[in-house]
Protein backbone atom coordinates (compact mmCIF):
# COMPACT_ATOMS: atom_id res chain seq x y z
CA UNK A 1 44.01 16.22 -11.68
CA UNK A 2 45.54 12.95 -12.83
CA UNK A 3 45.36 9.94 -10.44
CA UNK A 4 49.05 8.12 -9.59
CA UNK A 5 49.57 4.60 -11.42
CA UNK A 6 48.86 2.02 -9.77
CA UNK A 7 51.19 -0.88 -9.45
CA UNK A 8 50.39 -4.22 -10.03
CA UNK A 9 50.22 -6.21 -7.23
CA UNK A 10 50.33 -3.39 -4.58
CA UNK A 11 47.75 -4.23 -1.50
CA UNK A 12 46.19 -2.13 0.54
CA UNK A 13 47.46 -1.74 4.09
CA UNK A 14 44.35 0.02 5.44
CA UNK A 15 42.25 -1.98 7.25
CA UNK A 16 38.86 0.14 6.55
CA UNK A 17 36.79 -1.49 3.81
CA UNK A 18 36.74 0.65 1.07
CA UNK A 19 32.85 1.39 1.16
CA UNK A 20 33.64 2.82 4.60
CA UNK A 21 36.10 5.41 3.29
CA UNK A 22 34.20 7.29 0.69
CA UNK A 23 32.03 9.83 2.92
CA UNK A 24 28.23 8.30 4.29
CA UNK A 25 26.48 10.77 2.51
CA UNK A 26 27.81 9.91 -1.12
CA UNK A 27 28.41 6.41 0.04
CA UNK A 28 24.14 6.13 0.78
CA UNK A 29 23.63 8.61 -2.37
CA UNK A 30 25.78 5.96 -4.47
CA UNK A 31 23.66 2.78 -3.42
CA UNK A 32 20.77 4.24 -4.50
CA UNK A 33 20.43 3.60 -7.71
CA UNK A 34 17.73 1.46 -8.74
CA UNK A 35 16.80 0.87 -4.99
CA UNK A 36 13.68 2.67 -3.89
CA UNK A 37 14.52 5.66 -1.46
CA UNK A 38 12.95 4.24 1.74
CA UNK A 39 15.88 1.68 1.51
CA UNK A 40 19.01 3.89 1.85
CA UNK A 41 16.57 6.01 4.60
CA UNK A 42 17.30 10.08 5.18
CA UNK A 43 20.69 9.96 2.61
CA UNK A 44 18.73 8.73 -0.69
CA UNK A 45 18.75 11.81 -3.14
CA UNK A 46 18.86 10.20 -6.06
CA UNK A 47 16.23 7.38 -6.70
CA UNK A 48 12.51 8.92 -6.18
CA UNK A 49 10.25 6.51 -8.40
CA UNK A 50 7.97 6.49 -5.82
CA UNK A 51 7.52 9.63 -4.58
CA UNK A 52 4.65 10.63 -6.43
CA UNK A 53 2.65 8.05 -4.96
CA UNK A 54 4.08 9.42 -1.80
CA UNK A 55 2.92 12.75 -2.50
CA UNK A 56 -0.96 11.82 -3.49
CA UNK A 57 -0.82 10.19 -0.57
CA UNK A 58 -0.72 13.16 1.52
CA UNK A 59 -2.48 15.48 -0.98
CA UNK A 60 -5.26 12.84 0.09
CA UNK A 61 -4.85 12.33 3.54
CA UNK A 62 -4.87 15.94 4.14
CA UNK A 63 -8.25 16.73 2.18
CA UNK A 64 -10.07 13.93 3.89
CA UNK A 65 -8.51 15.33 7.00
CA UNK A 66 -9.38 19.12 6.43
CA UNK A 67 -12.68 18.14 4.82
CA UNK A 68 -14.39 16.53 8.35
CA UNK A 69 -12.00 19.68 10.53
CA UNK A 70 -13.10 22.20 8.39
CA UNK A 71 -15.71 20.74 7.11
CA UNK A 72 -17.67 20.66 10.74
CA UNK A 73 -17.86 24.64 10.95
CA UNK A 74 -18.86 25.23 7.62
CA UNK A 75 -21.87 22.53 8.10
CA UNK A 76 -22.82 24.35 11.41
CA UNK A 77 -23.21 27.58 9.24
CA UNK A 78 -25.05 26.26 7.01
CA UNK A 79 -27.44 24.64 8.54
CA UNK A 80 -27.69 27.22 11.73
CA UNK A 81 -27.16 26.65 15.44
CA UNK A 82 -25.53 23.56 16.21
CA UNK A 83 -26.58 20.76 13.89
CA UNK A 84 -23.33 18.96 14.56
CA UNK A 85 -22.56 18.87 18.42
CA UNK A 86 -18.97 20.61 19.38
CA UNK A 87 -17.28 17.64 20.77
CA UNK A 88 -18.08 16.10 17.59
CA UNK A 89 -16.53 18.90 16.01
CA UNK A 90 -12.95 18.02 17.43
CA UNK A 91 -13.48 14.14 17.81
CA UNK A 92 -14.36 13.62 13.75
CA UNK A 93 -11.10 14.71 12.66
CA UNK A 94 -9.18 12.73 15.18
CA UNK A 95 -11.03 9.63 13.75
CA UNK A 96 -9.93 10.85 10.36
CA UNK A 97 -6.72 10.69 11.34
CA UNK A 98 -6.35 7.55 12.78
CA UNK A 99 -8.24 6.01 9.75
CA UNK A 100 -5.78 7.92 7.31
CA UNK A 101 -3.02 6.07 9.28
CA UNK A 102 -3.95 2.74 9.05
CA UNK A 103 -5.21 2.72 5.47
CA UNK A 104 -2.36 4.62 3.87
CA UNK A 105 0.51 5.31 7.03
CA UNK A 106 2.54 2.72 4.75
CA UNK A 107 2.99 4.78 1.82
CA UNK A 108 3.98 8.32 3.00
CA UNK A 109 4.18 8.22 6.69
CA UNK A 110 0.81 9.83 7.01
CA UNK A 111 2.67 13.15 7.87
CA UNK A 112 -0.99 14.93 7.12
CA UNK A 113 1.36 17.92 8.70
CA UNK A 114 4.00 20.31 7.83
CA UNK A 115 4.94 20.61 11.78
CA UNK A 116 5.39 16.32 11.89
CA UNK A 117 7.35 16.81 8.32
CA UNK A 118 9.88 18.83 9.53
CA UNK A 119 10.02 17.43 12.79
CA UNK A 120 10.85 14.23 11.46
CA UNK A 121 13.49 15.41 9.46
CA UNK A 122 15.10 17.50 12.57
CA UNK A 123 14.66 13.91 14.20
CA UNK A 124 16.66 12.55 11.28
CA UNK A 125 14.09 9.67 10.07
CA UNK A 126 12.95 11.68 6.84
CA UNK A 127 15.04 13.01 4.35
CA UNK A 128 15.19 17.08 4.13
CA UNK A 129 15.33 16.50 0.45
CA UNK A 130 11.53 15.63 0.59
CA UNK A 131 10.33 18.20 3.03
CA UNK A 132 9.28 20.73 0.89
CA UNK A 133 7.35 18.40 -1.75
CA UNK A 134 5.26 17.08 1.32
CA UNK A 135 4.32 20.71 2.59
CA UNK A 136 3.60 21.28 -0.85
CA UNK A 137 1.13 18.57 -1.01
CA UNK A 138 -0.30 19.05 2.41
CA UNK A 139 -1.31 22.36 1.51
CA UNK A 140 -2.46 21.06 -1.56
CA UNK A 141 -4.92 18.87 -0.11
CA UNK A 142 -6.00 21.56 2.79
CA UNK A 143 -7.15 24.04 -0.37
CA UNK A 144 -8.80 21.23 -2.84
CA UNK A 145 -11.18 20.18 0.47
CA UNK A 146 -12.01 23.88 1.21
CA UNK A 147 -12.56 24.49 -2.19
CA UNK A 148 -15.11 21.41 -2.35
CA UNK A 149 -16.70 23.00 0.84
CA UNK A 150 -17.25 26.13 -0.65
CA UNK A 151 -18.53 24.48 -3.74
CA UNK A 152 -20.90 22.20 -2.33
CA UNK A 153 -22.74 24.10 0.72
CA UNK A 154 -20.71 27.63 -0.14
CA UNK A 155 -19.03 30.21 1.74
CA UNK A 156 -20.21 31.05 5.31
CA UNK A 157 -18.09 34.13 6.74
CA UNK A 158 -15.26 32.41 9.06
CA UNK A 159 -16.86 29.34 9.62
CA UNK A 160 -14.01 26.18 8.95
CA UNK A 161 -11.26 28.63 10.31
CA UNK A 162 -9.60 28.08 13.23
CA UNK A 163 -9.54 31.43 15.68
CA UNK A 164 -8.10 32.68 18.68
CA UNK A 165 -11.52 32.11 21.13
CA UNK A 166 -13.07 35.40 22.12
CA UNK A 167 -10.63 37.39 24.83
CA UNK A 168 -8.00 35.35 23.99
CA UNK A 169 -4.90 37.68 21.92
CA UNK A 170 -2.66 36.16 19.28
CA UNK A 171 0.55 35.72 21.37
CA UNK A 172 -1.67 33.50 23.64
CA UNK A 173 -3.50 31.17 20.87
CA UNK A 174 0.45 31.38 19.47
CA UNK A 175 1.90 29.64 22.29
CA UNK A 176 -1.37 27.59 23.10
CA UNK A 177 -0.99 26.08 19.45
CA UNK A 178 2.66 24.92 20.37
CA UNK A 179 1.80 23.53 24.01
CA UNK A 180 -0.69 21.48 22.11
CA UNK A 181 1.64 20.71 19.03
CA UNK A 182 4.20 19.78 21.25
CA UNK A 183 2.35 17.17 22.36
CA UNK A 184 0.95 15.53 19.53
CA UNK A 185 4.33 15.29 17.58
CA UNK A 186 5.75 13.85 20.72
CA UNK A 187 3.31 11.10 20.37
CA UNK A 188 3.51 10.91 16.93
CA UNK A 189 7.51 10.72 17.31
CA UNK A 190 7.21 8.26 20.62
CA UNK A 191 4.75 5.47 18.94
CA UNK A 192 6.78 6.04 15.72
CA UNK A 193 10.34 4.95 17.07
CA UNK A 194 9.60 1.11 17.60
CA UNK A 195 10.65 1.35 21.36
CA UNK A 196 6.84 0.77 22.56
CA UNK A 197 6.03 -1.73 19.66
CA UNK A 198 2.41 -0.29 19.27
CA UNK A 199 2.40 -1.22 15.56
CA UNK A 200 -0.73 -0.02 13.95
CA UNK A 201 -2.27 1.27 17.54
CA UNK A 202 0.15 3.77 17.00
CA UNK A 203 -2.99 5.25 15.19
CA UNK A 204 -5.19 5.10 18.39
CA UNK A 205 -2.85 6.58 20.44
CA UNK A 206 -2.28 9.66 17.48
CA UNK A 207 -6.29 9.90 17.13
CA UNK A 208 -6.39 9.81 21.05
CA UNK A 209 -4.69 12.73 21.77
CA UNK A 210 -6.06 14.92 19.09
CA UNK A 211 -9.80 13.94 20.58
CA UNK A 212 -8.40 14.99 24.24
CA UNK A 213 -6.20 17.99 23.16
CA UNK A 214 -9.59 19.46 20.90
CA UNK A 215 -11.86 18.57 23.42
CA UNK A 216 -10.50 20.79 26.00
CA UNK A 217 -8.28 23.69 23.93
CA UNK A 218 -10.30 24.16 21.10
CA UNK A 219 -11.88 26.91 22.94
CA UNK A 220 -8.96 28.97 23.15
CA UNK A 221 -7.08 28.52 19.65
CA UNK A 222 -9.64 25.91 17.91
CA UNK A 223 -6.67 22.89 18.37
CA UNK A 224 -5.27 23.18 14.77
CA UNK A 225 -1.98 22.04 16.17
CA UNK A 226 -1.61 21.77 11.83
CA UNK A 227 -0.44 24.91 9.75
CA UNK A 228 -1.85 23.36 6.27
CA UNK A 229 -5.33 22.83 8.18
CA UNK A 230 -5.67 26.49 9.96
CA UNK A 231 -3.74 28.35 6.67
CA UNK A 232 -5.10 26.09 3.56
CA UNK A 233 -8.65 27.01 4.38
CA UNK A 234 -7.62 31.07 5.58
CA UNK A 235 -6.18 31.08 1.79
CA UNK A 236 -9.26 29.89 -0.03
CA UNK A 237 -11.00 31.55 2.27
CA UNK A 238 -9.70 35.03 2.45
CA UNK A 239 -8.75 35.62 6.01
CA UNK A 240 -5.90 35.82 7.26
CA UNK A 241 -6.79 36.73 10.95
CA UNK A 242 -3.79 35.35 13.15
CA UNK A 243 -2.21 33.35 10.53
CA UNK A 244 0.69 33.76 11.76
CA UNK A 245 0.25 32.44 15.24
CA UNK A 246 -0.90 29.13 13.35
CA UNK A 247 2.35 29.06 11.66
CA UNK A 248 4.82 29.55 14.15
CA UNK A 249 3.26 27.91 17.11
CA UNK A 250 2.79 24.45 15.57
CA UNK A 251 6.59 24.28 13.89
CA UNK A 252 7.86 25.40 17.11
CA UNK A 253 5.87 23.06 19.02
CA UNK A 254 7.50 20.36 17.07
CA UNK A 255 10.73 21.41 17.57
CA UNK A 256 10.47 21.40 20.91
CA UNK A 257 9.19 17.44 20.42
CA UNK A 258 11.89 16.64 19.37
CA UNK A 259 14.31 17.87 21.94
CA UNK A 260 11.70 16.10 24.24
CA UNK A 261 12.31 12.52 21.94
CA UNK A 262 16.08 13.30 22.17
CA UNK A 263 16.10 13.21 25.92
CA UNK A 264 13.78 10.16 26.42
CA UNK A 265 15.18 8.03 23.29
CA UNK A 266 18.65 9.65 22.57
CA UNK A 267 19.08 10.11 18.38
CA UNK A 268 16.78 9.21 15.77
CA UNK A 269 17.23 7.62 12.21
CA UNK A 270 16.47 3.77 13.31
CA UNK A 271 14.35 1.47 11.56
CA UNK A 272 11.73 1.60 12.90
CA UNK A 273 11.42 5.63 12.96
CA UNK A 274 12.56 5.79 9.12
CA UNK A 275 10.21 3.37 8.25
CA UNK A 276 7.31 5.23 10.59
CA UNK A 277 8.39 8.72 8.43
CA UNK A 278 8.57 7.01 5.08
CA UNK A 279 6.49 4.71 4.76
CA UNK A 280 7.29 0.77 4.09
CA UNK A 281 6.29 1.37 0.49
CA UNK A 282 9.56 -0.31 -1.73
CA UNK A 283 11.24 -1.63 1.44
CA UNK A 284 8.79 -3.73 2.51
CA UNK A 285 6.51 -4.34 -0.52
CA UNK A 286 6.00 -2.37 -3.93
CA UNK A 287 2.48 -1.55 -5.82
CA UNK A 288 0.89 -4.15 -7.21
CA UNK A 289 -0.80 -7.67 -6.17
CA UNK A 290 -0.85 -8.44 -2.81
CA UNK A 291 -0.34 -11.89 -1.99
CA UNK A 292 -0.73 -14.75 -4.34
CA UNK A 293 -2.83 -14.57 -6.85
CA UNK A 294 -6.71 -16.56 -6.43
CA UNK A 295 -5.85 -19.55 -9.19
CA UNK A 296 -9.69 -21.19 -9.62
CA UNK A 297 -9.39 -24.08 -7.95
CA UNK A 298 -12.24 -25.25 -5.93
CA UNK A 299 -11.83 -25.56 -2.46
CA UNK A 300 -14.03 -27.85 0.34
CA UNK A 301 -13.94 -27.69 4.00
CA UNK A 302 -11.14 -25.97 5.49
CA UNK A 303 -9.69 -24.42 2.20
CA UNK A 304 -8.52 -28.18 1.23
CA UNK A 305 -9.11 -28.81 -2.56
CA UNK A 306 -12.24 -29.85 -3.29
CA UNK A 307 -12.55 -33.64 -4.02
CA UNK A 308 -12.76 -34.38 -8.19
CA UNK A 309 -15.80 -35.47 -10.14
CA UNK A 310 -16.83 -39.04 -9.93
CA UNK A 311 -15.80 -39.09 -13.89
CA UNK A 312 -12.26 -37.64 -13.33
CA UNK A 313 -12.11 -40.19 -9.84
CA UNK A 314 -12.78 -43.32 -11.69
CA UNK A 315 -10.50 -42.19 -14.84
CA UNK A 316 -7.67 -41.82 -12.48
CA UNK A 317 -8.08 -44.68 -10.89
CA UNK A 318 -8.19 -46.70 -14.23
CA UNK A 319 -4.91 -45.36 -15.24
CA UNK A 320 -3.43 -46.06 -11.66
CA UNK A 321 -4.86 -49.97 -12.64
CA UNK A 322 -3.03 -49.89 -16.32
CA UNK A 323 -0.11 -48.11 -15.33
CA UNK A 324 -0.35 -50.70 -12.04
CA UNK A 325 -0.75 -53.83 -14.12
CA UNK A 326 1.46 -52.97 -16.68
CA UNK A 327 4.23 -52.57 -14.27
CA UNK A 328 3.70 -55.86 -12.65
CA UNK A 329 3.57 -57.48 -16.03
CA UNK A 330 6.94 -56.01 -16.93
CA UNK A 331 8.50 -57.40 -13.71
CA UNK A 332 6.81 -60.83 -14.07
CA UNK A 333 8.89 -60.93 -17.61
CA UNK A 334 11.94 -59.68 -15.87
């Protein structure tokens, strides 16, 4: 199709900027380019030059996570009885998870969860584009930490699994697992959207309720309230008792969260909840040093410079004399 001529001189008579009339999704795609993604937020599709530090990023949050969760069991049963007490069992990998958050939240989001992926997206402060990669590497992360287990203290029956407690059917540890999931992602989605300003306690209140929600559910379901933690470790594993119940009741938990955020906040996509999902990593700062760089010099009492050799003192001071005396000679001739 051939575009009309266009006159010289002709002026537009719309008001609307011209930015604002090309569509917001190619309008965001377009000023992407050479921007990092966590810039143009949930509509960036085309510049991803970060996103494989992104991706280790949850790869390794989610194997230091799944190594203490199922990590615990598999100890137990090696070792016999109870060598590891069972509220330890569920506190550990709520510490894990707050630690994850503060030392790396900044570069992915510290999703550590396919439920809190997708619920972010359905929230609209992560892009759907990246969804899939970040399940990928969840699950990723889940199998390399059971597969380290396994490796290191070896295979103990269903021990690292999580289970539906004894008496308790799958339908029941189904919908426990989304009560519980529920919960969590509606934390995770509350301290993430900026409205409490919790900052990096946004990691204590995360770790909080994992510790309270394991300490009194893991009886019934075993708390996964995390598909790539309950079905990373039935893969390498080989058992796939109830797998489905730790599938569906998580994602549907977090659904549900976000209906929940939706009536408290209203809409997502702000700042502050894109930057939560993404991570600050090429908005705020980009790899490399931090700060200024250390440059040698010496430094006395309360990081003032340190005071110069005697040598360097008196040289100074006899060039401040020439340079002085000169100067007074020249005006004297003046």
């Amino acid at each position: 199709m051939a575009w009309p001529p266009r006159t010289a001189g002709a002026v537009n008579s719309n008001p609307v900027a011209p930015q604002q009339q090309v569509p917001h999704r190619l309008d965001a795609a377009l000023g992407s380019f050479g921007r990092p993604n966590s810039v143009v937020r949930q509509f960036d599709f085309l510049d991803d030059r970060y996103e494989g530090r992104r991706l280790f990023s949850e790869v390794l949050g989610t194997f230091f996570l799944v190594l203490v969760a199922a990590g615990g069991g598999m100890v137990n049963a090696r070792f016999g009885g109870h060598a590891i007490p069972a509220p330890a069992l569920v506190v550990a990998p709520a510490l894990m998870v707050m630690a994850i958050i503060l030392f790396m939240g900044t570069v992915s989001g510290a999703h550590l969860n396919p439920a809190v992926s997708v619920a972010f997206a359905l929230r609209g402060d992560f892009p759907w584009k990246r969804v899939p990669a970040y399940i990928a590497a969840q699950f990723v992360g889940a199998v390399l930490a059971t597969l380290l287990l396994w490796a290191l203290i070896g295979k103990h029956g269903s021990a690292g699994l999580t289970l539906p407690g004894p008496g308790i059917s799958v339908p029941v540890a189904m919908v426990w697992e989304m009560v519980l999931t529920a919960g969590l992602v509606s934390v995770i989605l509350g301290t993430a959207s900026g409205a409490q300003q919790v900052g990096p306690l946004a990691a204590i209140g995360v770790g909080s309720y994992i510790a309270l929600a394991g300490l009194w559910g893991s009886l019934v379901s075993g708390a996964s309230m995390n598909p790539a933690r309950s079905l990373g470790p039935a893969l390498v594993l080989g058992d796939g008792t109830a797998w489905w119940a730790y599938l569906v009741g998580p994602l549907a938990g977090g659904v549900i969260a976000v209906g929940i955020a939706h009536i408290l906040r209203g809409p997502g996509g702000g700042t502050h909840g894109t930057q939560a999902a993404e991570g600050t990593l090429g908005m705020l700062w980009v790899p490399g040093r931090i700060g200024e760089p250390v440059t040698g010099e010496p430094l006395g009492h309360a990081g003032t410079p340190a005071e110069a050799p005697p040598g360097q003192q008196s040289g100074q001071s006899g060039q401040g004399q020439q340079s002085g005396q000169g100067q007074q000679s020249g005006q004297g001739h003046a």
